[in-house]
C-alpha atoms as a PDB file:
ATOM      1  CA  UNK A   1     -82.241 -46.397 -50.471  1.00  0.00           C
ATOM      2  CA  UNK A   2     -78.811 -48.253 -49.723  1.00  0.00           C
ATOM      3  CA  UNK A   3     -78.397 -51.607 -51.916  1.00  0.00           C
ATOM      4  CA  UNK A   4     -77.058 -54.661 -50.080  1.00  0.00           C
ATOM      5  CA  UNK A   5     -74.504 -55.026 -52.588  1.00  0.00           C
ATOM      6  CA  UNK A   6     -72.568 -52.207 -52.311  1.00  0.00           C
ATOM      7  CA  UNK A   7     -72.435 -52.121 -48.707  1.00  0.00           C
ATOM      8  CA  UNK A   8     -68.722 -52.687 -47.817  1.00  0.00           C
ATOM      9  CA  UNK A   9     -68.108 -55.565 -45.271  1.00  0.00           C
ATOM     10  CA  UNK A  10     -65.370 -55.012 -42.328  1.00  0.00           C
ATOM     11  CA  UNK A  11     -62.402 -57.148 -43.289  1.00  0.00           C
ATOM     12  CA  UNK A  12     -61.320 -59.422 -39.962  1.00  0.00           C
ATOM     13  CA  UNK A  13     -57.892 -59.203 -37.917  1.00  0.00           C
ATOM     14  CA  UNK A  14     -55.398 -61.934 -39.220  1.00  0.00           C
ATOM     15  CA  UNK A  15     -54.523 -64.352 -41.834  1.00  0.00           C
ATOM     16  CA  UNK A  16     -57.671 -65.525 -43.634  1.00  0.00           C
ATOM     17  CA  UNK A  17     -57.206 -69.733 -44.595  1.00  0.00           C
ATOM     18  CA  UNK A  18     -55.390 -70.200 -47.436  1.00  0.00           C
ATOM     19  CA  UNK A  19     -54.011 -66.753 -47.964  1.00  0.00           C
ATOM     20  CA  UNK A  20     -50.548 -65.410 -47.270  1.00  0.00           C
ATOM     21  CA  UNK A  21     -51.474 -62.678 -44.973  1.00  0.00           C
ATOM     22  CA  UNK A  22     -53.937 -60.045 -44.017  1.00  0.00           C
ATOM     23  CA  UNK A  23     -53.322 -58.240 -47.136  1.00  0.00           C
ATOM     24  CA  UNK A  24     -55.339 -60.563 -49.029  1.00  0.00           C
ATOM     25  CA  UNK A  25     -52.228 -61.803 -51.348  1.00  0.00           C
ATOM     26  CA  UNK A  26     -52.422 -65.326 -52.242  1.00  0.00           C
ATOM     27  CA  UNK A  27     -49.855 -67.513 -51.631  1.00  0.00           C
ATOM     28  CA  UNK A  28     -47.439 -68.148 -53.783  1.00  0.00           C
ATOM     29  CA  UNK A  29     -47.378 -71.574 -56.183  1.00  0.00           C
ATOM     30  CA  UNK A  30     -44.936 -74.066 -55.236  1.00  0.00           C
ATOM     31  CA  UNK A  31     -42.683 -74.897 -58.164  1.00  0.00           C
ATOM     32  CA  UNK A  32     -42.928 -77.768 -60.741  1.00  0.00           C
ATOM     33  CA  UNK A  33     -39.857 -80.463 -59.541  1.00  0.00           C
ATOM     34  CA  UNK A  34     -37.603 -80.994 -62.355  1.00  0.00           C
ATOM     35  CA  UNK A  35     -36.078 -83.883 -62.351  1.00  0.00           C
ATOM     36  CA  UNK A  36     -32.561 -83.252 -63.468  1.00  0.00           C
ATOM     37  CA  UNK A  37     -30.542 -85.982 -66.106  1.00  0.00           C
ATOM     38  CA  UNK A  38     -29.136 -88.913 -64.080  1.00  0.00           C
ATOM     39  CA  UNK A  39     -25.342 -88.211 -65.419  1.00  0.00           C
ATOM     40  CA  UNK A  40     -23.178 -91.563 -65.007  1.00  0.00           C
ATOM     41  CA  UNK A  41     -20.284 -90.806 -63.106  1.00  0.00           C
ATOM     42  CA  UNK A  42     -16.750 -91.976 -64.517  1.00  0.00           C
ATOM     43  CA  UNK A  43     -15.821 -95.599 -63.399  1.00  0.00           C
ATOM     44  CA  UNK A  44     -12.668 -94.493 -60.449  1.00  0.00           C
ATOM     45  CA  UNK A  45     -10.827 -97.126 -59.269  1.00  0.00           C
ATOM     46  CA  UNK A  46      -9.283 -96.582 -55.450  1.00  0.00           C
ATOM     47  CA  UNK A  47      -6.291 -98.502 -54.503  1.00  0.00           C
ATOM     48  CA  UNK A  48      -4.850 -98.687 -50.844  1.00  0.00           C
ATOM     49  CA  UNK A  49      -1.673 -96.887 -51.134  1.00  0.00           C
ATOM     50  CA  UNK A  50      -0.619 -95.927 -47.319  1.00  0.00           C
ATOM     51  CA  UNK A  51      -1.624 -94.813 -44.244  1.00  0.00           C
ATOM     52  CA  UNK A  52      -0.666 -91.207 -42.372  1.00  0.00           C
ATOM     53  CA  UNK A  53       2.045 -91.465 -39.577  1.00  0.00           C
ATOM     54  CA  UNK A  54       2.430 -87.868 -38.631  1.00  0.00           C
ATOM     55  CA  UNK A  55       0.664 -84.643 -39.170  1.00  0.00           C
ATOM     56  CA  UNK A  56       2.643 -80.473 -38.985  1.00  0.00           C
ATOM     57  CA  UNK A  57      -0.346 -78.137 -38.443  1.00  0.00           C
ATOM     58  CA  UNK A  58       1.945 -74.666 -39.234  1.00  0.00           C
ATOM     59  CA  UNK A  59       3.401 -76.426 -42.435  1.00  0.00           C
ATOM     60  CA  UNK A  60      -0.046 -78.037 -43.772  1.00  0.00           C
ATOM     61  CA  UNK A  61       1.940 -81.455 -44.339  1.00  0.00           C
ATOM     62  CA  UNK A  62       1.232 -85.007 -43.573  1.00  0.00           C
ATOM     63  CA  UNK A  63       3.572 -87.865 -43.434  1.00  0.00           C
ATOM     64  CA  UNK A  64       2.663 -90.642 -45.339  1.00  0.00           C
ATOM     65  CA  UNK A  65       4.054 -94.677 -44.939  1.00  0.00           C
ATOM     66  CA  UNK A  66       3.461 -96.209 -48.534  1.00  0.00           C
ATOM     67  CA  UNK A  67       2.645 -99.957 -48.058  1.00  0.00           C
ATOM     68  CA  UNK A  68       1.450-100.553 -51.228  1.00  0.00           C
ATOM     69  CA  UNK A  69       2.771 -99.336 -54.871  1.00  0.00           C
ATOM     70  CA  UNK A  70       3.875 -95.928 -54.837  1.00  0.00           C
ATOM     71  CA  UNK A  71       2.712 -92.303 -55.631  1.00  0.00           C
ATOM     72  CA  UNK A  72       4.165 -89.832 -57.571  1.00  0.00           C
ATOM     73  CA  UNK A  73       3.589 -85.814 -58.281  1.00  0.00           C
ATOM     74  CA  UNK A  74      -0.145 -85.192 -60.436  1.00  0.00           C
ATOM     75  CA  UNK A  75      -1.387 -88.127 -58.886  1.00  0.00           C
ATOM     76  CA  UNK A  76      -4.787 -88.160 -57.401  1.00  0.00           C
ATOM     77  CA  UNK A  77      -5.178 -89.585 -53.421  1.00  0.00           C
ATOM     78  CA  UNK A  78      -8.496 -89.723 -51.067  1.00  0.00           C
ATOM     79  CA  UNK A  79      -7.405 -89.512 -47.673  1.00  0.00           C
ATOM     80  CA  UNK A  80     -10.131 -91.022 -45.606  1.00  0.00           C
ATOM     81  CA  UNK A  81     -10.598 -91.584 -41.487  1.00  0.00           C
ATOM     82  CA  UNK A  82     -12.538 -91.229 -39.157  1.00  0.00           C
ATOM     83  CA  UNK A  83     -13.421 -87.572 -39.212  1.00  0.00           C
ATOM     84  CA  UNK A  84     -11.259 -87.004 -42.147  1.00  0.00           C
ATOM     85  CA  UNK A  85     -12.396 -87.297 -45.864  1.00  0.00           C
ATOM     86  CA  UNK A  86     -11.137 -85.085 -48.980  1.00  0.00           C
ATOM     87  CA  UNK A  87      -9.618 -85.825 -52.057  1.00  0.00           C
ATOM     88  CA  UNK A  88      -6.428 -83.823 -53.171  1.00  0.00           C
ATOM     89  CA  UNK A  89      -3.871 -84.217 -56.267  1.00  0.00           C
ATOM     90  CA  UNK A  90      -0.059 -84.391 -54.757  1.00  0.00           C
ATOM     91  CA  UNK A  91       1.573 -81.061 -56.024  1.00  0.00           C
ATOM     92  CA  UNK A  92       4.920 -81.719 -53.552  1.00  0.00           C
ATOM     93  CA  UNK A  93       6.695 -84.517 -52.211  1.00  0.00           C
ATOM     94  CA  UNK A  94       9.801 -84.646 -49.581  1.00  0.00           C
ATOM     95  CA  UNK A  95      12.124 -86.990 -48.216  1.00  0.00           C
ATOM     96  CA  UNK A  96      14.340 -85.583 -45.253  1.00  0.00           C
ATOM     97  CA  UNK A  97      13.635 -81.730 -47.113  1.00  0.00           C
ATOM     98  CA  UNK A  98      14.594 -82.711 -49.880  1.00  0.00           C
ATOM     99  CA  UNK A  99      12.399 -82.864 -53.031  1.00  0.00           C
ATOM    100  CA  UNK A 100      10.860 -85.955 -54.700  1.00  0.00           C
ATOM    101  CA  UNK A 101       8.794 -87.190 -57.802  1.00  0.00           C
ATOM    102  CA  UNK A 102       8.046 -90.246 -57.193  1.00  0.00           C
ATOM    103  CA  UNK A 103       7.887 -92.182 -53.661  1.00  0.00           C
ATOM    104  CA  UNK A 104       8.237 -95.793 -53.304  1.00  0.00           C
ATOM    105  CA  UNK A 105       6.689 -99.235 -51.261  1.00  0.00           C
ATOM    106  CA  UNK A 106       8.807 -98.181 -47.756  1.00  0.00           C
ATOM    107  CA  UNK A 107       9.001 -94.725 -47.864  1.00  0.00           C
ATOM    108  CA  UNK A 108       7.711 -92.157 -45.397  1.00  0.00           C
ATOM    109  CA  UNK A 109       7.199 -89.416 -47.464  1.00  0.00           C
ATOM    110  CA  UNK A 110       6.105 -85.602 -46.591  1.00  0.00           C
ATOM    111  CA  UNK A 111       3.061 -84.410 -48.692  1.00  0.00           C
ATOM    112  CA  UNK A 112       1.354 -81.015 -48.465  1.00  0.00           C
ATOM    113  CA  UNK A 113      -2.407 -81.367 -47.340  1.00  0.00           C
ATOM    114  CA  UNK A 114      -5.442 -79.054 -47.821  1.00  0.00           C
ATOM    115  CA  UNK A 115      -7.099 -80.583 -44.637  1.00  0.00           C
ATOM    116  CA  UNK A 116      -5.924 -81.988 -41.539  1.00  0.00           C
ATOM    117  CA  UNK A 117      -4.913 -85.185 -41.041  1.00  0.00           C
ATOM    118  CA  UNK A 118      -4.575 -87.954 -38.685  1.00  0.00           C
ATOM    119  CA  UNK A 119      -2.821 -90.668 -37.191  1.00  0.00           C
ATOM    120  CA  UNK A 120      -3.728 -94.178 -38.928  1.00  0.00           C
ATOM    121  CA  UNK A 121      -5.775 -92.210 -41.523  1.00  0.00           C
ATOM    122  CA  UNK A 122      -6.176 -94.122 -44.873  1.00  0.00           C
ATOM    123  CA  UNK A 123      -4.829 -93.475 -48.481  1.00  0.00           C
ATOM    124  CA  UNK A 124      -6.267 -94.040 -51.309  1.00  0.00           C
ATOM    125  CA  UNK A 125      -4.817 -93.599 -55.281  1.00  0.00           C
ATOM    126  CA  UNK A 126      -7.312 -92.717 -57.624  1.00  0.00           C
ATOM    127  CA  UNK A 127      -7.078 -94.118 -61.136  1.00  0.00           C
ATOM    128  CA  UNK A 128      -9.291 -94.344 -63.544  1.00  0.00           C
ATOM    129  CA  UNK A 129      -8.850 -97.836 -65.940  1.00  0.00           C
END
């Protein structure tokens, strides 16, 4: 005399609803969302400094035509166009090869770049008050 429950019932072909696979594995829990600390970002000021004339591709270096105030080595610029957007302190300046610290309202200075950069691009200094 068999008992009905010990008889062994023939498991189907494919993914049963709600599990993970054949295997009978359940799926795995979703985690909880934490919601991470809103952290209020420093107050940056951007000012309009220039705009980029020229760009050397094997050199890395823009040319820059300062319109307003002036930049000067350490300082922090956002060079923003169309395609172009990265921020970048100045480490070197140059006016006709020769070195510079600070450049004024006037000046076409050379600056090296960590992105490319393009004609009419804009310049922005960023200070913080």
């Amino acid at each position: 005399m068999v008992f009905g429950f010990l008889l062994k019932k023939k498991k189907k072909n494919g993914p049963k609803k709600g599990l993970a696979s054949a295997t009978g594995k359940k799926p795995a829990k979703r985690p909880k969302k934490i919601k991470k600390p809103t952290i209020k970002k420093k107050a940056v000021k951007e000012v309009g400094v220039g705009k980029a004339i020229h760009y050397f591709p094997k050199v890395k270096a823009a040319v820059i035509k300062i319109t307003k105030g002036g930049i000067s080595n350490g300082d922090l610029l956002h060079i923003k166009g169309q395609t172009t957007d990265f921020i970048q302190k100045v480490s070197s300046m140059q006016i006709d090869k020769k070195p510079i610290k600070k450049g004024k309202k006037g000046q076409e200075v050379g600056l090296r770049v960590k992105s490319k950069t393009r004609r009419h691009d804009k310049v922005y200094k960023i200070t913080r008050p």
